[in-house]
C-alpha atoms as a PDB file:
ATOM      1  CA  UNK A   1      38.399   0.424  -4.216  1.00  0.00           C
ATOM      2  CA  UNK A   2      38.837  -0.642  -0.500  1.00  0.00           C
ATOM      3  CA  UNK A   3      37.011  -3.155   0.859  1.00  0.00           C
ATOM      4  CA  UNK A   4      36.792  -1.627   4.431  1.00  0.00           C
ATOM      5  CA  UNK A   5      33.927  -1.785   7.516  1.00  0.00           C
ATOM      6  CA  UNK A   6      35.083   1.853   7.522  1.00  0.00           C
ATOM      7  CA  UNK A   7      33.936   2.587   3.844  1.00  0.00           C
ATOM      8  CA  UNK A   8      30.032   2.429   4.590  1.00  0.00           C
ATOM      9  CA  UNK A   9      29.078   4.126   1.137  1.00  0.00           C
ATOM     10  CA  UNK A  10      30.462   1.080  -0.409  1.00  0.00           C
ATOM     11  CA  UNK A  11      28.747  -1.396   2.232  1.00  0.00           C
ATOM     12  CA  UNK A  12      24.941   0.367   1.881  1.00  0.00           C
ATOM     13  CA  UNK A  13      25.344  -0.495  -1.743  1.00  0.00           C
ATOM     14  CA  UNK A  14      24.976  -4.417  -0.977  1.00  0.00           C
ATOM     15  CA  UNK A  15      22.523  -3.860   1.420  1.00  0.00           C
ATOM     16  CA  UNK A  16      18.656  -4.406   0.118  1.00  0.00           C
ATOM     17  CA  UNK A  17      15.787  -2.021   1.543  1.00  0.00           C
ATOM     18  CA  UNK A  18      15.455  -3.972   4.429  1.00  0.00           C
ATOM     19  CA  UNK A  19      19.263  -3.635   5.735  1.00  0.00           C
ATOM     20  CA  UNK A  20      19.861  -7.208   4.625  1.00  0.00           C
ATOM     21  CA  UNK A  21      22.915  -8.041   2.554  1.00  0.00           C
ATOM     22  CA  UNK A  22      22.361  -8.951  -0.981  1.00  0.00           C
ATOM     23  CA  UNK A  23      22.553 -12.482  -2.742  1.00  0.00           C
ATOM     24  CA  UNK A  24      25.612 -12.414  -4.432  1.00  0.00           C
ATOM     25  CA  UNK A  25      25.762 -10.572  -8.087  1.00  0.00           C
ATOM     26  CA  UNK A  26      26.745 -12.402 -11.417  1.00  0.00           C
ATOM     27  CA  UNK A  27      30.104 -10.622 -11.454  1.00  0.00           C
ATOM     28  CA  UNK A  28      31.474 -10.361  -8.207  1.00  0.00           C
ATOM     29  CA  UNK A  29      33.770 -13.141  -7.077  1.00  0.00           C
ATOM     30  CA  UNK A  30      32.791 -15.436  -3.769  1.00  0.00           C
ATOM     31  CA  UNK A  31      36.141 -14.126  -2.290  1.00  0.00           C
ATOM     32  CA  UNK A  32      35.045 -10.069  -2.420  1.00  0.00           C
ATOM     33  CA  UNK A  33      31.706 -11.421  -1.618  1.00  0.00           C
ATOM     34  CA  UNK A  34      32.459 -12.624   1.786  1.00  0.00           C
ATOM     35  CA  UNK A  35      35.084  -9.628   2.596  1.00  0.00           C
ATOM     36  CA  UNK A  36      31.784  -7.741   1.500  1.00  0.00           C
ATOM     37  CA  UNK A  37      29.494  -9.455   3.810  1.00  0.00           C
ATOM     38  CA  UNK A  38      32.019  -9.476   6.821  1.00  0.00           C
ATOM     39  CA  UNK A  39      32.933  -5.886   6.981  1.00  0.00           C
ATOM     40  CA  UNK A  40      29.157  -5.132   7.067  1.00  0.00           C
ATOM     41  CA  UNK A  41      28.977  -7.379   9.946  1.00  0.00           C
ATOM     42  CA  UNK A  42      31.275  -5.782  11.483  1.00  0.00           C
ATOM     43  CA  UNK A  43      30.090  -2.204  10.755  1.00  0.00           C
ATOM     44  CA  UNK A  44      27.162  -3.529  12.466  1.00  0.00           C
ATOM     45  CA  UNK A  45      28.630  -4.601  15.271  1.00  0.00           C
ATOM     46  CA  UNK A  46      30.211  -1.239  15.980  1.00  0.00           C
ATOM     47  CA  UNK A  47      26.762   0.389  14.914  1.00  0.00           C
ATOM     48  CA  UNK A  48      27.830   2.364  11.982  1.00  0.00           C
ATOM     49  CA  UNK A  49      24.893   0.471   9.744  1.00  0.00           C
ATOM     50  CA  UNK A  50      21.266  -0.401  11.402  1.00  0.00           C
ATOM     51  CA  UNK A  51      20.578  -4.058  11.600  1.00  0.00           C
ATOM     52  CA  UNK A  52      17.066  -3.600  10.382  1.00  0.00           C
END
């Protein structure tokens, strides 16, 4: 699986109800956490996911 601002399906899955991203899950590493994180920043940024 790609980790990828373009791959939103992926992205909305770490997202809670309220668009916010998701404290980090027992069995995902810190390093996929933050590529998580930053791609959804940046799919925000280009307005492909809401901000709220």
């Amino acid at each position: 699986m790609i980790i990828n601002y373009k791959n939103i399906k992926l992205l909305k899955i770490h997202l809670d109800q309220f668009n916010k991203i998701k404290k980090k899950k027992k069995n995902m590493k810190t390093k996929i956490q933050k590529k998580i994180s930053k791609n959804i920043k940046i799919a925000r940024f280009l307005s492909l996911l809401p901000y709220k």
